[in-house]
Protein backbone atom coordinates (compact mmCIF):
# COMPACT_ATOMS: atom_id res chain seq x y z
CA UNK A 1 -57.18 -31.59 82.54
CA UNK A 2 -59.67 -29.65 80.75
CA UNK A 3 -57.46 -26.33 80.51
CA UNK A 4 -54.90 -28.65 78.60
CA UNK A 5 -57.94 -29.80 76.76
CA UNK A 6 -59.25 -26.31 75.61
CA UNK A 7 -55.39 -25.10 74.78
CA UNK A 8 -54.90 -28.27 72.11
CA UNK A 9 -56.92 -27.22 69.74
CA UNK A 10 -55.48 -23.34 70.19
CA UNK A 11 -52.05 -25.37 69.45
CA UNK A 12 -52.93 -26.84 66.56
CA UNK A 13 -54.36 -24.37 65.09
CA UNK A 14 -51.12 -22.60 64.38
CA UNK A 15 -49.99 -25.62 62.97
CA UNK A 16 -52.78 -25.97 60.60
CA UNK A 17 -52.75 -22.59 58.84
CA UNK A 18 -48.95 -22.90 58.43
CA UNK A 19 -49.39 -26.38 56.66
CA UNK A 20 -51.94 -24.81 54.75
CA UNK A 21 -49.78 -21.79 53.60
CA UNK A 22 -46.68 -24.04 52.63
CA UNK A 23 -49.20 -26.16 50.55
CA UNK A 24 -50.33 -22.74 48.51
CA UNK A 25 -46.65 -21.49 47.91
CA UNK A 26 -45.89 -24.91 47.31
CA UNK A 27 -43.90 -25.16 43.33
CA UNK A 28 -46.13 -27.40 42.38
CA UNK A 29 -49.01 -25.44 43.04
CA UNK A 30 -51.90 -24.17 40.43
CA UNK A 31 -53.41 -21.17 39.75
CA UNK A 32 -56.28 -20.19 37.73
CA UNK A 33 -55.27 -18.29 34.89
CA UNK A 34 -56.71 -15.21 33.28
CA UNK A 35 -59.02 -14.83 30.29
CA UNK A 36 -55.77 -13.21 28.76
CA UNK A 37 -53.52 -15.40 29.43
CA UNK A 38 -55.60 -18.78 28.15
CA UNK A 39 -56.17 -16.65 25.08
CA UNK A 40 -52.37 -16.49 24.60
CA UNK A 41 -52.00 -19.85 25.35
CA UNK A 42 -54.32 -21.48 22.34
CA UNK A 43 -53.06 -18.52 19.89
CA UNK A 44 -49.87 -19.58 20.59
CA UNK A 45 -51.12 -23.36 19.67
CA UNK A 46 -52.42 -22.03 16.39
CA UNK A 47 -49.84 -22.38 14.30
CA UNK A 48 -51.72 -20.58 11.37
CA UNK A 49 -52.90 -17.56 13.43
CA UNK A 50 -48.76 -17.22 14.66
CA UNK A 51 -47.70 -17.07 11.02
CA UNK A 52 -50.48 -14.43 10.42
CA UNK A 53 -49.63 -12.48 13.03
CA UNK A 54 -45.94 -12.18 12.15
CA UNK A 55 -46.94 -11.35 8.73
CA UNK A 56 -48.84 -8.45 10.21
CA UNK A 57 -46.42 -7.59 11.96
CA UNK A 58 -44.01 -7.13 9.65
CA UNK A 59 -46.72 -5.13 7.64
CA UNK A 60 -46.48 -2.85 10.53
CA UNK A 61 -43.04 -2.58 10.48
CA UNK A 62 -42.86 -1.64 7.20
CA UNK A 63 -44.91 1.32 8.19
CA UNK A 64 -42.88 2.18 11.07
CA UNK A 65 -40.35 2.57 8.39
CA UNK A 66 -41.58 4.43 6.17
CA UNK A 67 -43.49 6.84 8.03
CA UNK A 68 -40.37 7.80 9.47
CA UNK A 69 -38.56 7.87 6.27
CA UNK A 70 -36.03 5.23 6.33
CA UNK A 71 -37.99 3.41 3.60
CA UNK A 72 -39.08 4.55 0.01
CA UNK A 73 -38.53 8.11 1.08
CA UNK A 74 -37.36 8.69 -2.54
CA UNK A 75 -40.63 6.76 -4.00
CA UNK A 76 -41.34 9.75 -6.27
CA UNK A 77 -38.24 9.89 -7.89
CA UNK A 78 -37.96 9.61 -11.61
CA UNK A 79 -35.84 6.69 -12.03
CA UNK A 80 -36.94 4.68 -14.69
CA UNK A 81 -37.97 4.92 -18.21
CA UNK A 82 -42.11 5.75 -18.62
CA UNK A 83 -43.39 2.07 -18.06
CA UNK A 84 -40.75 0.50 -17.66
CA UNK A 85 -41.12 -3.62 -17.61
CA UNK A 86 -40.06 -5.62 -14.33
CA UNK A 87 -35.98 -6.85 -15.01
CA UNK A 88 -36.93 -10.57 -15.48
CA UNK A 89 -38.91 -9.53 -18.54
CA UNK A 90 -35.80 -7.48 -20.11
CA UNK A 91 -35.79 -4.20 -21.58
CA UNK A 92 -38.85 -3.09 -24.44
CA UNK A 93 -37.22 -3.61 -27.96
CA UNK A 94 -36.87 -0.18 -30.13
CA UNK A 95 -40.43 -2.10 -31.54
CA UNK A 96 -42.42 -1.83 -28.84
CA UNK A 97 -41.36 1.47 -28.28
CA UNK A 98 -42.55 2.83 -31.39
CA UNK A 99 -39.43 3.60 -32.89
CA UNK A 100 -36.81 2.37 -35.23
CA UNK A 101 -33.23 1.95 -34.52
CA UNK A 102 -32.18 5.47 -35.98
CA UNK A 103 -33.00 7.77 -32.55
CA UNK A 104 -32.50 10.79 -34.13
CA UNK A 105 -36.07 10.51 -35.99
CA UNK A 106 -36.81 13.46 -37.80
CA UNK A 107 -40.44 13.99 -37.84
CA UNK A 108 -42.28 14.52 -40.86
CA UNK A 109 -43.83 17.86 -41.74
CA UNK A 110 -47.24 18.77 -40.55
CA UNK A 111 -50.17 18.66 -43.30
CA UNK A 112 -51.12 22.30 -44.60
CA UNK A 113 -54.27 23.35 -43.35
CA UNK A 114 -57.06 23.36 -46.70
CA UNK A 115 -59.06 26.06 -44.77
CA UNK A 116 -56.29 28.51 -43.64
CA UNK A 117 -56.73 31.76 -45.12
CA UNK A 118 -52.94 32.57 -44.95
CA UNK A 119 -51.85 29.13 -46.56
CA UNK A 120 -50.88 30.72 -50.09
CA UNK A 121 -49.00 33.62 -48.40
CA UNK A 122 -46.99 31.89 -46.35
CA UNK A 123 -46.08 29.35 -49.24
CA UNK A 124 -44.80 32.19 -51.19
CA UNK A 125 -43.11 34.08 -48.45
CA UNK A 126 -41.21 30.15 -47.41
CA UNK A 127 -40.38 29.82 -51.65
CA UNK A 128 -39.09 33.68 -51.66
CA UNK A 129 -36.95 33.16 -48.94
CA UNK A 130 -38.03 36.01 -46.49
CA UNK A 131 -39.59 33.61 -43.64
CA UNK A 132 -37.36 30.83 -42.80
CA UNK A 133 -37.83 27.48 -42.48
CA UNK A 134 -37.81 25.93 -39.04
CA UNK A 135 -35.33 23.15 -38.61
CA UNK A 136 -36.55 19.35 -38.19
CA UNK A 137 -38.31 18.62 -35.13
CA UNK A 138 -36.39 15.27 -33.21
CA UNK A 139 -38.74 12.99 -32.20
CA UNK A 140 -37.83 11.90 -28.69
CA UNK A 141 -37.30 8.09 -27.39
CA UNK A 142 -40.74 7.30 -28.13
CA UNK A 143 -41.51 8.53 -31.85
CA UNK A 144 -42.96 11.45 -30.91
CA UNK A 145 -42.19 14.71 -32.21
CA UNK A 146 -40.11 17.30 -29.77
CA UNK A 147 -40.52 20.44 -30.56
CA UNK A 148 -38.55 21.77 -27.54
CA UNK A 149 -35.90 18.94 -28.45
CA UNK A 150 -32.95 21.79 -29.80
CA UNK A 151 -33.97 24.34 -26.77
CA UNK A 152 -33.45 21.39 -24.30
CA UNK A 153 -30.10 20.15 -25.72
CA UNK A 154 -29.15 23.79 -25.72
CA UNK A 155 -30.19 24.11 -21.92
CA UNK A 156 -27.84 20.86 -21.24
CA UNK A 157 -24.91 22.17 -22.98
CA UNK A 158 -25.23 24.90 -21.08
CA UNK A 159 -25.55 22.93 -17.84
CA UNK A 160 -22.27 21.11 -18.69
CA UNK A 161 -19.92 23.98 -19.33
CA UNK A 162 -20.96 25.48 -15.77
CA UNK A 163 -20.59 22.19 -14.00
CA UNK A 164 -24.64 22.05 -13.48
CA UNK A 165 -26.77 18.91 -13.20
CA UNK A 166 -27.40 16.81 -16.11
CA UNK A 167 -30.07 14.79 -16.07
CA UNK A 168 -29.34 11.67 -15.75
CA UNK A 169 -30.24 8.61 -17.64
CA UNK A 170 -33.14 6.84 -16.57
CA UNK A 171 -32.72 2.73 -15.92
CA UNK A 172 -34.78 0.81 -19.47
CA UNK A 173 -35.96 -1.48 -16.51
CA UNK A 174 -36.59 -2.26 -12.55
CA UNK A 175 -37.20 -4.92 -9.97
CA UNK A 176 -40.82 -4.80 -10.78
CA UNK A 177 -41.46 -2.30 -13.24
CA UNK A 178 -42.00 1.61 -13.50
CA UNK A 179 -45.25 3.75 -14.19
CA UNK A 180 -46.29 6.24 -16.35
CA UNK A 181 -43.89 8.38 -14.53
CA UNK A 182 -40.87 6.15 -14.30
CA UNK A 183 -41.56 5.64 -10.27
CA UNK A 184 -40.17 2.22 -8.93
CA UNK A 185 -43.72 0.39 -8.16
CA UNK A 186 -41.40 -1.51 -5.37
CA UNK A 187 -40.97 1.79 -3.80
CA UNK A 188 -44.83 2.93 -4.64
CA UNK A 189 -46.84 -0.19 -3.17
CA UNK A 190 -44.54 0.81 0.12
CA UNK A 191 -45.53 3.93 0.50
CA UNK A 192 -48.89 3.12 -0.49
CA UNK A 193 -49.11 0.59 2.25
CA UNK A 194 -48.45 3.30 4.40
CA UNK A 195 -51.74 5.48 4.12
CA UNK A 196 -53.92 2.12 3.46
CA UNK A 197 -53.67 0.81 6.96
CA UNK A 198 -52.93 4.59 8.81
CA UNK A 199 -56.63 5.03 7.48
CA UNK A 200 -57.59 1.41 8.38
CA UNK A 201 -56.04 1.59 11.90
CA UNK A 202 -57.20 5.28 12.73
CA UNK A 203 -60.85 5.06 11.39
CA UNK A 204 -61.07 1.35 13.02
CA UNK A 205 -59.74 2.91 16.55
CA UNK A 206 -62.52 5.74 15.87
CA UNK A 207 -65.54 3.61 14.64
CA UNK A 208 -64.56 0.85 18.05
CA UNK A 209 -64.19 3.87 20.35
CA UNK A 210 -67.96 5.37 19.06
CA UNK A 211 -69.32 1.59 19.08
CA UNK A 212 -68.22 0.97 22.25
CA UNK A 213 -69.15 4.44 24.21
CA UNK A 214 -72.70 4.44 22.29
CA UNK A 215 -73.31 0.54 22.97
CA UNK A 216 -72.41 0.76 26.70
CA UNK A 217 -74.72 3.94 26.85
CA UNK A 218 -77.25 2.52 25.45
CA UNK A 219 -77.29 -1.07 26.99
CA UNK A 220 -76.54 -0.11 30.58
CA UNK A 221 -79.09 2.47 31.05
CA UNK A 222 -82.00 1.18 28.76
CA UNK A 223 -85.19 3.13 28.35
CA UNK A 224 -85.98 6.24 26.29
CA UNK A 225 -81.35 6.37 26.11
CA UNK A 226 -81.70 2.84 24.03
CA UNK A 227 -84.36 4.11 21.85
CA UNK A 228 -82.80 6.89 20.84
CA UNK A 229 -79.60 5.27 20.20
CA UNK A 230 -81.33 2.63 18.08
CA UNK A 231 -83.28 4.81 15.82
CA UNK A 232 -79.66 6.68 15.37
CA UNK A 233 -78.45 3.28 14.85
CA UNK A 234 -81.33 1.97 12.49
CA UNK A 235 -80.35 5.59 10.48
CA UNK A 236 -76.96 4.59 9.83
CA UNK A 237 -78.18 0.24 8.46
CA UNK A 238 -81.02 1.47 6.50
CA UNK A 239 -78.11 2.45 3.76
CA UNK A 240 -75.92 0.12 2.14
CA UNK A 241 -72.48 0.80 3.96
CA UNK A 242 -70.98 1.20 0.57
CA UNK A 243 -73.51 3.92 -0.49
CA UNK A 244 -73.31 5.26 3.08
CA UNK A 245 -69.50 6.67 2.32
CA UNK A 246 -69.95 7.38 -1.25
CA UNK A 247 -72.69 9.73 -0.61
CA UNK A 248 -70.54 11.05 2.36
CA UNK A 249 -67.71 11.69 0.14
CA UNK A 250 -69.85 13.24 -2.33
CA UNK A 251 -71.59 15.67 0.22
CA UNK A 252 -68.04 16.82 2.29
CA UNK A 253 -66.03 17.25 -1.09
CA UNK A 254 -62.77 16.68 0.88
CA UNK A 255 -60.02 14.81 0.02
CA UNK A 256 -56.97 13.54 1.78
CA UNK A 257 -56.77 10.92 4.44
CA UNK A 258 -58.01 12.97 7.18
CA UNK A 259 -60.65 12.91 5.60
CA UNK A 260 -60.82 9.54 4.73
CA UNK A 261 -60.57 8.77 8.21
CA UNK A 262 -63.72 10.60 9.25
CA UNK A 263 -65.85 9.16 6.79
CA UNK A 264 -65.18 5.84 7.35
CA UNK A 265 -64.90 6.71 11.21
CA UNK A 266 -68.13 7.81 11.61
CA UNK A 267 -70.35 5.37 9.37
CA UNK A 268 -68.72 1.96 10.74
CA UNK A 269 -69.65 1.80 14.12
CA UNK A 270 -73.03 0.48 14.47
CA UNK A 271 -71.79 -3.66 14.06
CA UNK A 272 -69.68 -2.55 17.09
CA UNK A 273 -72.50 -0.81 18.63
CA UNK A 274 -75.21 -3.91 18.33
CA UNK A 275 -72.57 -6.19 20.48
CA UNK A 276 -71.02 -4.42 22.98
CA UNK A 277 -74.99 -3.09 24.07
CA UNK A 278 -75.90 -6.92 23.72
CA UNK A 279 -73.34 -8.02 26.15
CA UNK A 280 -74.00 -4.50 28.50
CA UNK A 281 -77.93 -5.82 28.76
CA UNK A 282 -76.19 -9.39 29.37
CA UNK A 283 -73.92 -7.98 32.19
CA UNK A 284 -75.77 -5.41 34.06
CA UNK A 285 -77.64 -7.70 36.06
CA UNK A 286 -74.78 -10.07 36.93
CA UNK A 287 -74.35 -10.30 41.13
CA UNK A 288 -70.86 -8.44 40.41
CA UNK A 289 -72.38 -5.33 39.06
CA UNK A 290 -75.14 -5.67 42.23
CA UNK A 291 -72.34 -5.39 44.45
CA UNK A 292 -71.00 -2.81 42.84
CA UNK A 293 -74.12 -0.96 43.42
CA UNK A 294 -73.98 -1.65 46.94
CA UNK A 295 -71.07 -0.14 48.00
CA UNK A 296 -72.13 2.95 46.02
CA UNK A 297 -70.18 2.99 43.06
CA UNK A 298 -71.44 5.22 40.08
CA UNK A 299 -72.43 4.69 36.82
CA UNK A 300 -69.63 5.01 34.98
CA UNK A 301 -67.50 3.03 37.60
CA UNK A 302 -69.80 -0.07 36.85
CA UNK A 303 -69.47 0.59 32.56
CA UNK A 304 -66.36 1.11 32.53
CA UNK A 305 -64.61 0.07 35.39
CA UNK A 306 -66.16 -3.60 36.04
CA UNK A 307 -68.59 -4.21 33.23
CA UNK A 308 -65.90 -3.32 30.53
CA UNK A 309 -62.99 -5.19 31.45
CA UNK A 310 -65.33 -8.39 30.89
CA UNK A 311 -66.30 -7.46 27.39
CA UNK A 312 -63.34 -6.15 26.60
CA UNK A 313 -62.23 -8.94 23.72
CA UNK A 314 -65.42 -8.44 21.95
CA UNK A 315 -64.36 -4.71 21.21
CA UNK A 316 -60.72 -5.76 20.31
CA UNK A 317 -61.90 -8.55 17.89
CA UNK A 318 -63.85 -5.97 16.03
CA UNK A 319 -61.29 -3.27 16.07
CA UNK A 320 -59.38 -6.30 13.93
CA UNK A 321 -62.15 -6.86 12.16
CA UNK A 322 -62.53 -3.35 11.33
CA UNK A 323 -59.40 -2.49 10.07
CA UNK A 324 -59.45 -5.37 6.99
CA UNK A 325 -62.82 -3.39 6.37
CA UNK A 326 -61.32 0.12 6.23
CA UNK A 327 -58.71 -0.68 4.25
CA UNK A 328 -61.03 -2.23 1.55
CA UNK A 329 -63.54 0.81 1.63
CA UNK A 330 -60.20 3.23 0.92
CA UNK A 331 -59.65 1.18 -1.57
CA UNK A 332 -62.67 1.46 -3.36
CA UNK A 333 -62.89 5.44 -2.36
CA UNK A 334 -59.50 6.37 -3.91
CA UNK A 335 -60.21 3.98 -6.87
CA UNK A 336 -63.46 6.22 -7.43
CA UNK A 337 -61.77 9.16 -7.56
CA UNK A 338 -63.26 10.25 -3.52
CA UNK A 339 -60.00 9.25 -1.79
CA UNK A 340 -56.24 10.64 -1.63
CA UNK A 341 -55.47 13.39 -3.30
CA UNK A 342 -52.90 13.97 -5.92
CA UNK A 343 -49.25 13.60 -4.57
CA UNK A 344 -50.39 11.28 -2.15
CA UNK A 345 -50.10 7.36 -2.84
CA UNK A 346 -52.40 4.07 -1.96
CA UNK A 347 -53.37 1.01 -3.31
CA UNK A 348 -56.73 2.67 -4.26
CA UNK A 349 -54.74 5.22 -6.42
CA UNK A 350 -52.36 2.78 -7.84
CA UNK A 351 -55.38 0.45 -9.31
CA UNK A 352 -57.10 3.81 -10.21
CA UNK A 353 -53.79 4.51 -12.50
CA UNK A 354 -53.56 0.59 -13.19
CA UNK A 355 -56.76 0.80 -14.87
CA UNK A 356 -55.39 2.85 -18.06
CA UNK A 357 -52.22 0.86 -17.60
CA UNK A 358 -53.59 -2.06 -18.45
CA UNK A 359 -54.95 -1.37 -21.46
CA UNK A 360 -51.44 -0.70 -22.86
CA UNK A 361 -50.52 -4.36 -21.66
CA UNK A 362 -48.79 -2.90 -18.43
CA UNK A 363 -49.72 -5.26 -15.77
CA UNK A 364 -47.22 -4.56 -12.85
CA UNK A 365 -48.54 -1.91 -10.85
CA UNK A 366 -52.09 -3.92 -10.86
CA UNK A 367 -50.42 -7.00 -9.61
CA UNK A 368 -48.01 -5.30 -7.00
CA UNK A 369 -51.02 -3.47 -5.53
CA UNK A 370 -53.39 -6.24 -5.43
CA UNK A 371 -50.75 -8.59 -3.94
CA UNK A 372 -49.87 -6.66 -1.33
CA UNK A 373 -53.39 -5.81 -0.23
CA UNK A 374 -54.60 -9.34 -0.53
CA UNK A 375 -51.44 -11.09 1.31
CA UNK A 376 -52.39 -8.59 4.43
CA UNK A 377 -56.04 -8.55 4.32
CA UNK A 378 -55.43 -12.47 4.10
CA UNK A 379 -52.86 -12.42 7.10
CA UNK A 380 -55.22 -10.04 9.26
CA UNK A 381 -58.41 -12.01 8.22
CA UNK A 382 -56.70 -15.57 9.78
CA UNK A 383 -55.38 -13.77 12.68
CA UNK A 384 -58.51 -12.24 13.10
CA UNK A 385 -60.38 -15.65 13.03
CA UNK A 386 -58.04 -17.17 15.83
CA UNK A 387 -58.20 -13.97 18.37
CA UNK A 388 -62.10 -14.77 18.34
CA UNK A 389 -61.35 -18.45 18.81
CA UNK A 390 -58.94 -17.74 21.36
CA UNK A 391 -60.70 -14.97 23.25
CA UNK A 392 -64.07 -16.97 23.45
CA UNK A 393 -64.50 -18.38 27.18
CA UNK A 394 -66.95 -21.24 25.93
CA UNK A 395 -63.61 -22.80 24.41
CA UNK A 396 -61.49 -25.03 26.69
């Protein structure tokens, strides 16, 4: 009787793990999700922060394409008239041009000069007949006096009897206008998209990456290590951030977007810096990182390895933060004359050129700049907002 009494329970006990197991696997079941995957779950319940994502996105296509050439590859082609308007505003009138309806304009003789010594001479040697007279100078489409007008339509002639290139005639107007140079501004503000957010995606991945390393130094380890990263620190926020890169610039006396990229690199890291060593000091105490330390792991295996992956959104919401940043400061670089150089296209160069433009009442390259940085600093700014929503644990 009692053997059968001890061996029940051993019975059961089969019974009871099994019943336990099929009620885990069971479909109905729940599982706790991840801090990634609730993040997902309320970005994808922010309706706002979806359509600013795929407008980012499509940003980034964009510069898939035209990195690799499949998009305004031929942006510095001469295609159109100097200046010419956007199509909905129709072709300038021979008015605004300068110029009447006659286009062979002969210019008008130059003023003699009432302090050239050889004025009277050459008078009398034009009247006698022994120095000739140089034909009429035609004024190009513009008014303005050619004076390689007769070598150039002798070149052409040329260039048609041997079957050469002509040149060929350049459109009066565009989608959305032409500069200076006759380059569609469609075409430009494409390719100029292109270096703005390389630089603001580079520089941000840089500045993040230093922010991060120095902060998790600096916070995990304490001491004489966090002083000496704070006075670097303090160094780098006793400047205005704007004054910061100019002066950089100023000093290295390099253009181009590597460049760019270092500058901007190397002076935005501290905000990055301040929170990840915040939330190191928060985290190094925490019973996970104790264990950690009792099974002998090292130093970097608790920063990186189980501290990290828990502070982890904080460095991805300012790498997104970052970039709207970087691409503002380039901006403002190449728009001061410290950015690209020439031959290479941004928005900072095209309102640097804009500038002059619109003086002259030429208004498109100013707008197709400025709306195409302020729809994706816009776009990245929302989606910004709602990753730090959305990656906050406090939020249910």
């Amino acid at each position: 009787m009692t053997q059968s009494i001890n061996s029940a329970p051993a019975q059961a006990a089969p019974e009871a793990t099994a019943a336990t197991v099929a009620l885990n696997s069971a479909p109905g079941a729940t599982h706790s999700p991840g801090l990634w995957a609730l993040a997902w779950r309320r970005l994808r319940a922010d309706h706002v922060a979806m359509a600013a994502m795929a407008v980012v996105g499509l940003y980034l296509i964009m510069l898939v394409l035209s990195a690799s050439g499949l998009l305004a590859k031929d942006w510095a082609k001469e295609i159109g008239v100097n200046y010419a308007p956007p199509t909905f505003m129709g072709a300038q009138t021979d008015a605004e041009r300068g110029f009447s309806d006659n286009d062979a304009v002969v210019a008008a003789p130059p003023p003699e000069n009432p302090v050239d010594p050889l004025r009277d001479i050459l008078r009398d040697l034009r009247k006698s007949g022994t120095v000739a007279i140089a034909p009429p100078v035609i004024a190009n489409d513009y008014g303005i006096a050619d004076p390689l007008a007769a070598e150039m339509a002798e070149i052409r002639a040329e260039l048609a009897k041997k079957g050469g290139s002509v040149v060929q005639a350049r459109l009066p107007t565009l989608p959305f206008g032409a500069d200076k140079w006759g380059h569609d501004i469609i075409k430009k503000t494409i390719k100029g998209a292109e270096t703005s957010i390389i630089v603001g995606l580079v520089a941000a991945l840089l500045a993040v990456a230093l922010g991060t390393i120095f902060g998790a130094v600096s916070g995990y380890f304490g001491g004489w290590i966090d002083d000496a990263f704070n006075w670097f620190y303090s160094i780098f926020t006793s400047i205005p951030y704007l004054l910061l890169i100019l002066a950089v610039a100023a000093v290295l006396q390099q253009k181009g977007v590597m460049a760019i990229v270092l500058i901007l690199g190397l002076t935005g890291w501290t905000g990055t810096y301040r929170l990840i060593r915040a939330e190191y000091m928060k985290h190094k105490s925490r019973e996970y990182v104790m264990a950690a330390d009792a099974i002998g792991a090292s130093h970097w295996s608790k920063m990186f390895g189980h501290i990290f992956p828990n502070v982890s959104h904080v460095s991805l919401v300012q790498l997104s933060i970052s970039v709207v940043g970087f691409i503002k400061s380039e901006v403002i670089l190449s728009f001061l004359g410290f950015g690209v150089p020439v031959g290479v296209v941004s928005w900072g160069s095209m309102l640097n050129e804009a500038q002059n433009e619109l003086i002259l009442g030429k208004w498109w390259q100013l707008a197709a700049a400025s709306i195409a940085m302020a729809i994706l600093v816009t776009a990245f700014s929302l989606f910004t907002d709602a990753l730090r929503d959305a990656l906050d644990p406090k939020l249910k």
